[in-house]
Protein backbone atom coordinates (compact mmCIF):
# COMPACT_ATOMS: atom_id res chain seq x y z
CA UNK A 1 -5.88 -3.60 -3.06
CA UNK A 2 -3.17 -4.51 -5.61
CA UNK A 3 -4.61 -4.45 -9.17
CA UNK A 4 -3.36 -4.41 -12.70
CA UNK A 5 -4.68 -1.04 -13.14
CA UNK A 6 -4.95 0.69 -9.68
CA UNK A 7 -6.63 3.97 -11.11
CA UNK A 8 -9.15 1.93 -12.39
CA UNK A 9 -9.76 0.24 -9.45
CA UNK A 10 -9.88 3.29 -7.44
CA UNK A 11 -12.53 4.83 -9.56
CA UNK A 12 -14.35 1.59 -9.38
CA UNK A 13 -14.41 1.58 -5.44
CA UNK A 14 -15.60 5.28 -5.60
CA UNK A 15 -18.29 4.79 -8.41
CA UNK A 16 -19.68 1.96 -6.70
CA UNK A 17 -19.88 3.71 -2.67
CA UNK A 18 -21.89 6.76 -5.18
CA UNK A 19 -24.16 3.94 -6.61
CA UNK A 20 -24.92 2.48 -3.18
CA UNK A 21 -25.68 6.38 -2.30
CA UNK A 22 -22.52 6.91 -0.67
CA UNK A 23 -21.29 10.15 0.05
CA UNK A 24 -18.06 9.74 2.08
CA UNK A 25 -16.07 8.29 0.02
CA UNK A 26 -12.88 5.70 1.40
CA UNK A 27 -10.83 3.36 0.01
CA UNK A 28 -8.00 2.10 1.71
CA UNK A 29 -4.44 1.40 -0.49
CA UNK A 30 -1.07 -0.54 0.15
CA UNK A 31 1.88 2.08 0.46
CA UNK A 32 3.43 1.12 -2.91
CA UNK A 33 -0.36 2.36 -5.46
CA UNK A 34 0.57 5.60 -3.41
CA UNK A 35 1.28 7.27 -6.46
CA UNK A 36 -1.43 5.66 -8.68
CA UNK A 37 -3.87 7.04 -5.89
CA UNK A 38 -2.26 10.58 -6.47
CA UNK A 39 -3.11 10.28 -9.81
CA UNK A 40 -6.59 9.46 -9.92
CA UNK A 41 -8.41 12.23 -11.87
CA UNK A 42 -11.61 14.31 -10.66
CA UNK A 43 -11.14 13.99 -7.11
CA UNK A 44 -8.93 15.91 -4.65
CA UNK A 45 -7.39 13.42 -1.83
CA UNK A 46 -6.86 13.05 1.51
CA UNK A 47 -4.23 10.48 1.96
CA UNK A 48 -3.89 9.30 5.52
CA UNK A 49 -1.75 6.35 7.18
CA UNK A 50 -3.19 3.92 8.64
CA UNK A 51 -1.86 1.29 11.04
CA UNK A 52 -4.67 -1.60 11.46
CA UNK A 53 -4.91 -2.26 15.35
CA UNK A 54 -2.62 1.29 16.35
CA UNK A 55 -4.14 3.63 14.09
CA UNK A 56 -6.97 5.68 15.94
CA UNK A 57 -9.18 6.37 12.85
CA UNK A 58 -11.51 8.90 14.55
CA UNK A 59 -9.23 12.17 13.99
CA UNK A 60 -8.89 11.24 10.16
CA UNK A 61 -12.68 10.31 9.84
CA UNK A 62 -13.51 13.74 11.50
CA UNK A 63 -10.83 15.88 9.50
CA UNK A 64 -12.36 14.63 6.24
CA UNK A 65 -15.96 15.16 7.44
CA UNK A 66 -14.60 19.21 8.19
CA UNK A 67 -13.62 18.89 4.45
CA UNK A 68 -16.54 17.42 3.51
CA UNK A 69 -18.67 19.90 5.28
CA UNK A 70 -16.27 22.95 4.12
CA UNK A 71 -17.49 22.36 0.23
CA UNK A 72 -14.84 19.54 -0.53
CA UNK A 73 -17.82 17.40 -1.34
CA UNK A 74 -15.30 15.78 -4.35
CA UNK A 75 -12.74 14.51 -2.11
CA UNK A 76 -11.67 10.80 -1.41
CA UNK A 77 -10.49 9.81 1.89
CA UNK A 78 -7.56 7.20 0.97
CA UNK A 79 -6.46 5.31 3.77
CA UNK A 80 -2.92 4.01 2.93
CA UNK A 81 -2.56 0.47 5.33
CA UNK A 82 0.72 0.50 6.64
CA UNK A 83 2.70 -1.92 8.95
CA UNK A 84 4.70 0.84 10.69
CA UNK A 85 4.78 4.54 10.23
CA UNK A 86 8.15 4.21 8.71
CA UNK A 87 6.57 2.22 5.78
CA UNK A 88 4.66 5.28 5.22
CA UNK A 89 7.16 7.74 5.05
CA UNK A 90 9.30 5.56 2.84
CA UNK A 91 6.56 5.98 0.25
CA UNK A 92 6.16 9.23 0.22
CA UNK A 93 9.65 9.59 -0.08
CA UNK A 94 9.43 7.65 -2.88
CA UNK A 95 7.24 10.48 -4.52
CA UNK A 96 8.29 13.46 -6.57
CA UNK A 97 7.87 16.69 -4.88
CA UNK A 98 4.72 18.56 -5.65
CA UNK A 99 5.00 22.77 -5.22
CA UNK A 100 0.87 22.61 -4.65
CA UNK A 101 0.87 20.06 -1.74
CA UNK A 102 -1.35 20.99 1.32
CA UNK A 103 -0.10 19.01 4.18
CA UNK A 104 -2.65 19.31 7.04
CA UNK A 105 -1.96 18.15 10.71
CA UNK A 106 -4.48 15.99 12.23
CA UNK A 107 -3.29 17.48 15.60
CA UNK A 108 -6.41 19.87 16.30
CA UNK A 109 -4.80 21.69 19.56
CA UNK A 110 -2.22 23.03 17.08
């Protein structure tokens, strides 16, 4: 996905998984509309790399199903496609530091 207006686009994606009766809501970004993504309003996040072919998507799927299922019913999975891990990290380095971040582990035998 690389709109003019990636917010927009975003809420598009959502609004039309909830017309199709959707209630997991995904949408998978490039690494650079990391930011936009943060800043889409009404939703809380779950921002997850993803490698296509390496990535095992099961743990992520099931972590925001736990979410889901916890009361986070207003939550959007974003799957940020990635070439290499390092790609990932590079954008989030790119982001400015946020006091109210919840970083969660995948890793359930922590």
């Amino acid at each position: 996905m690389k709109p003019k207006n990636p917010i927009h686009a975003i809420l598009d994606a959502v609004a039309a998984q909830q017309r199709q009766g959707e209630t997991s809501l995904t949408v998978r970004i490039e690494p650079d509309l990391l930011q936009d993504a943060m800043n889409v309003p009404g939703y809380r996040k779950l921002f997850a790399p993803l490698i296509p072919g390496l990535t095992d998507p099961a743990p992520i799927y099931g972590t925001y199903e736990q979410m889901r299922q916890a009361g986070e019913t207003n939550t959007i999975l974003v799957l940020v496609e990635c070439q290499t891990i390092g790609e990932f990290r590079e954008a989030l380095g790119r982001l400015p530091i946020r006091k109210s971040s919840e970083w969660r582990s995948f890793d359930q035998g922590h």
